[in-house]
Protein backbone atom coordinates (compact mmCIF):
# COMPACT_ATOMS: atom_id res chain seq x y z
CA UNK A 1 -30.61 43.46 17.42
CA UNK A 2 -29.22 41.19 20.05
CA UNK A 3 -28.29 42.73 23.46
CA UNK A 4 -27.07 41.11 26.28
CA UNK A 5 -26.38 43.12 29.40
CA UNK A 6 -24.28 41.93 32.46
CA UNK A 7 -25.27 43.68 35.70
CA UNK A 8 -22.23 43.88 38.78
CA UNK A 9 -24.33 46.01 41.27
CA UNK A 10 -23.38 47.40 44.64
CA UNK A 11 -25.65 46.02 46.47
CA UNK A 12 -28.79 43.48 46.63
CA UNK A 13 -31.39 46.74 46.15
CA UNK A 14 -30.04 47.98 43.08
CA UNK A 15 -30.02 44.65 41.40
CA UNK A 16 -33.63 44.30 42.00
CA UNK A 17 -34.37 47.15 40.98
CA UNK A 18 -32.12 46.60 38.22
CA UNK A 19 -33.43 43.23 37.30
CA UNK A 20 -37.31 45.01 37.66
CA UNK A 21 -36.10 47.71 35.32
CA UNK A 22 -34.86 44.51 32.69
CA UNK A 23 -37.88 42.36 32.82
CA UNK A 24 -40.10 45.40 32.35
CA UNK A 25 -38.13 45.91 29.24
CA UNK A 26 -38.99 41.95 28.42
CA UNK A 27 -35.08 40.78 28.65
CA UNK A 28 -34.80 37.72 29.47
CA UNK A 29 -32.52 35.91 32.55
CA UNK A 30 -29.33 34.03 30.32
CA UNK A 31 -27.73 33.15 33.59
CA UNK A 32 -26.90 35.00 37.04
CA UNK A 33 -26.67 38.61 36.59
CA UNK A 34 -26.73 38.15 33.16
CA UNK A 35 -30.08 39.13 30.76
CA UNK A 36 -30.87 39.27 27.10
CA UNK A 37 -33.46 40.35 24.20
CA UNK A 38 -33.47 39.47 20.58
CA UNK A 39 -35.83 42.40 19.82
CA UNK A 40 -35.02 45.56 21.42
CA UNK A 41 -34.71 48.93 18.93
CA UNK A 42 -32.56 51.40 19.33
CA UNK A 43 -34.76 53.91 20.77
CA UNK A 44 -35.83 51.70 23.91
CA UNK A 45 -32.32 51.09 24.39
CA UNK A 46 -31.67 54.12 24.63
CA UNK A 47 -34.42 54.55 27.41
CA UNK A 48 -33.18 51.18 29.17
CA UNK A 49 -30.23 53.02 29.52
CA UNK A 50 -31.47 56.08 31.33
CA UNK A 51 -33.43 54.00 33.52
CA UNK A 52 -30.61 52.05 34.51
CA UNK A 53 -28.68 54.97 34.77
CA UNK A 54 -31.20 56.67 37.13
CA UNK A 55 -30.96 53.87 39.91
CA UNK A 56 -27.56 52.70 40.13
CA UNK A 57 -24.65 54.65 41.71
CA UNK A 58 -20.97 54.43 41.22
CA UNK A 59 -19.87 51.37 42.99
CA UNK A 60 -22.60 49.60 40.31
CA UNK A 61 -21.45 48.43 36.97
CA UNK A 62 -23.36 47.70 34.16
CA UNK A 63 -21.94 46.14 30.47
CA UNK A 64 -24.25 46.17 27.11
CA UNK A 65 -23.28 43.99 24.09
CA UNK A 66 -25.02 45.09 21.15
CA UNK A 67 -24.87 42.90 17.92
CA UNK A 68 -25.20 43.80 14.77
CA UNK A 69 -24.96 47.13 14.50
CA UNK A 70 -24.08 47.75 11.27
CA UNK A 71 -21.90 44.67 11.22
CA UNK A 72 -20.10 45.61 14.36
CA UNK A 73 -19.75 44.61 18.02
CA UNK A 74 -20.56 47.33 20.42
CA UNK A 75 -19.64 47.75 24.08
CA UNK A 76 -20.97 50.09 26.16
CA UNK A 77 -20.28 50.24 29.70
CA UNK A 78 -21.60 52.14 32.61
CA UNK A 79 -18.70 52.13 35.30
CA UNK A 80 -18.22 54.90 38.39
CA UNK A 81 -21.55 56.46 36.69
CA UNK A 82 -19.66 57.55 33.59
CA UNK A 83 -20.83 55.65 30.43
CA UNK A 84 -18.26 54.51 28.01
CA UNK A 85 -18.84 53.19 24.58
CA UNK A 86 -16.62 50.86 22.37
CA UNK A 87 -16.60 49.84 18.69
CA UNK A 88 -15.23 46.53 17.44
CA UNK A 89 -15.26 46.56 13.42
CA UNK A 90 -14.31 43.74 11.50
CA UNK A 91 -15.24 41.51 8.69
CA UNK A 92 -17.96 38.95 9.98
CA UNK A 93 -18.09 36.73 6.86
CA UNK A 94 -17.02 33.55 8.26
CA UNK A 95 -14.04 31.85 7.31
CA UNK A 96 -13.59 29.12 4.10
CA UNK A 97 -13.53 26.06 6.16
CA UNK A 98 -10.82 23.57 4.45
């Protein structure tokens, strides 16, 4: 599964210890504030999550973009430490190009 995650933190210490947190997990940098993995299950997601969770506080924000899952788009967001999740379904057969 693909997962990109996009990291707005408060402050200069939590995105280190953010960015520690990511490459320990073996995602890698895609841009500023912005890291990546191709290979991540479901289970250590799950534990990036409550890692993440553990050292930010709520002036940090943190986006996931999970692809496929099950042939949807997920979004999950941690924002003013609540985590919110949303689902975008749709048909992802490409277009007949004419």
């Amino acid at each position: 599964m693909f997962v990109s995650v996009i990291l707005d933190m408060s402050s200069d210490e939590h995105r280190e210890a953010a960015e520690k947190i990511l490459k320990i997990f073996a995602f890698k940098e895609g841009g500023k504030n912005i890291y990546e993995s191709l290979t991540i299950g479901e289970t250590t997601l799950a534990r990036l999550k409550r890692d993440l969770d553990k050292i930010s506080d709520s002036y940090d924000v943190i986006y996931f973009y999970q692809f496929p899952m099950e042939q949807t788009l997920v979004v999950s967001s941690l924002i003013k430490k609540r985590w919110k999740r949303r689902v975008i379904k749709g048909d992802m057969t490409p277009p007949d190009v004419q």
